[in-house]
Protein backbone atom coordinates (compact mmCIF):
# COMPACT_ATOMS: atom_id res chain seq x y z
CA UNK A 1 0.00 0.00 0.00
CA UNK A 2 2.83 2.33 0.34
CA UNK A 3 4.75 1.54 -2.24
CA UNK A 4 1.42 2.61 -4.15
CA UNK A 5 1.02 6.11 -2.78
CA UNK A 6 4.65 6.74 -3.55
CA UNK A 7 3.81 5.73 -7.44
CA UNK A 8 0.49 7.49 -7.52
CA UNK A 9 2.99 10.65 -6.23
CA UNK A 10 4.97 10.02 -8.68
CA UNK A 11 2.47 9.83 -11.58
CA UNK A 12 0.92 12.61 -10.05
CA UNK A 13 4.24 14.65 -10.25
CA UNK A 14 5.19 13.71 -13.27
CA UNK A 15 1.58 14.78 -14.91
CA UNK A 16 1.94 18.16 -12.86
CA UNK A 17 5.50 18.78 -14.71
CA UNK A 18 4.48 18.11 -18.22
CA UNK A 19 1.62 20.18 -17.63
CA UNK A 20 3.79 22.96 -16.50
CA UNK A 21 6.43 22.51 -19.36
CA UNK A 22 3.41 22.59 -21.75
CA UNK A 23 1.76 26.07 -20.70
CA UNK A 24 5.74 27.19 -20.30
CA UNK A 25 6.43 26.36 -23.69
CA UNK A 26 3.24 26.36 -26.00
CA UNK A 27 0.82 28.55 -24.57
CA UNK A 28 0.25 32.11 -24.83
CA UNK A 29 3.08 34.41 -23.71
CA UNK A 30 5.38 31.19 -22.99
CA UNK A 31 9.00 30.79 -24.34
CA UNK A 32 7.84 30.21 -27.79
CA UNK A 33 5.70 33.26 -28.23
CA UNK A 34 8.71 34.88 -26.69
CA UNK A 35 11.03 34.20 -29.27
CA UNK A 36 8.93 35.23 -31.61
CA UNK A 37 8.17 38.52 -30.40
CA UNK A 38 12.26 38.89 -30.16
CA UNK A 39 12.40 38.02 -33.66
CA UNK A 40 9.36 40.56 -34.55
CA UNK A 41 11.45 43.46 -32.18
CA UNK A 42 14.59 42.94 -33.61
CA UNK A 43 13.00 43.44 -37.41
CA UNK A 44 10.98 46.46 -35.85
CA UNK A 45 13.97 47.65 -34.54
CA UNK A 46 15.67 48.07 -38.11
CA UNK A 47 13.05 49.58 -39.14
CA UNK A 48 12.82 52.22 -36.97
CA UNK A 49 16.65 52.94 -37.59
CA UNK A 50 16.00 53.33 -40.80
CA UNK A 51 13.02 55.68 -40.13
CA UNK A 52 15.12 57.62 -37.78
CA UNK A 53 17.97 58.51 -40.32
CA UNK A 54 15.88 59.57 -43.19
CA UNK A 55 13.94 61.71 -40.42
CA UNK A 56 17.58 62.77 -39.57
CA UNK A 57 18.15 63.51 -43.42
CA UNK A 58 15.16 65.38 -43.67
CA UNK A 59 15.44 67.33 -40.50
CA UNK A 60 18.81 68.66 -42.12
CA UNK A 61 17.08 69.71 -45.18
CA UNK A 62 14.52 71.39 -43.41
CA UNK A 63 17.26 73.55 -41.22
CA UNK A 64 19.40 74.30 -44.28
CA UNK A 65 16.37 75.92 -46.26
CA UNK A 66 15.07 77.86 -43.26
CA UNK A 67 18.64 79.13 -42.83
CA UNK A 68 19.52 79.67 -46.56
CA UNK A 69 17.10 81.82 -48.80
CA UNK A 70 19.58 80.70 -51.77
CA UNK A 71 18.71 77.06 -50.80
CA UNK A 72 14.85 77.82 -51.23
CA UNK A 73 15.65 79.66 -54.40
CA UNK A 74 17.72 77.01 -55.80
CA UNK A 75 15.06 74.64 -54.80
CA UNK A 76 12.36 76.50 -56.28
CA UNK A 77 14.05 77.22 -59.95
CA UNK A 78 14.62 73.10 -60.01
CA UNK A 79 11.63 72.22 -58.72
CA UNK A 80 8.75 74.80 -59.23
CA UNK A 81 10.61 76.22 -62.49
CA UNK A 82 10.47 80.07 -60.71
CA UNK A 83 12.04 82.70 -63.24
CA UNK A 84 12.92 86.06 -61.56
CA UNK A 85 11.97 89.45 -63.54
CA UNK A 86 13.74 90.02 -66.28
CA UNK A 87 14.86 87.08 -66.81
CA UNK A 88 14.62 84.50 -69.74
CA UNK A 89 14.15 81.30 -69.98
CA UNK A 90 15.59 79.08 -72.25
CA UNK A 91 14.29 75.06 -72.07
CA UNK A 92 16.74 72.72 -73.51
CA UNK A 93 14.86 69.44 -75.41
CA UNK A 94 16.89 66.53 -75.78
């Protein structure tokens, strides 16, 4: 009889641990969903760096026009096509 307690313990142990190493492993927010939300980080994490230096970039841009009325005028020949007065302008077709 005691030697049948101490295997119903031990069944009863060993069911407890597998069903602890299951919900540690497979369920939600266990080492597997872990890992993937590393994995999901990491990738987020590149993006962002990427984000940040073309923010960087155009943060620069930004600063150099609002300091430089020959960088909006520049800007605005090239782009917008501005002509001053008294000016002509000649368009070159290739």
């Amino acid at each position: 009889m005691i030697m049948d307690r101490s295997k119903l313990w031990v069944v009863v142990l060993v069911f407890v641990l597998v069903f602890l190493q299951y919900r540690l492993w497979f369920e939600s927010g266990g080492i597997i969903d872990m890992l993937r939300i590393k994995k999901q980080l990491a990738l987020q994490q590149q993006v962002n760096d990427k984000l940040k230096k073309r923010n960087e970039k155009l943060t620069e841009q930004v600063q150099y026009l609002q300091a430089s009325n020959e960088a909006v005028e520049a800007r605005a020949r090239g782009e917008l096509g501005m002509i001053k007065k008294n000016e002509t302008f000649y368009q070159v077709v290739k």
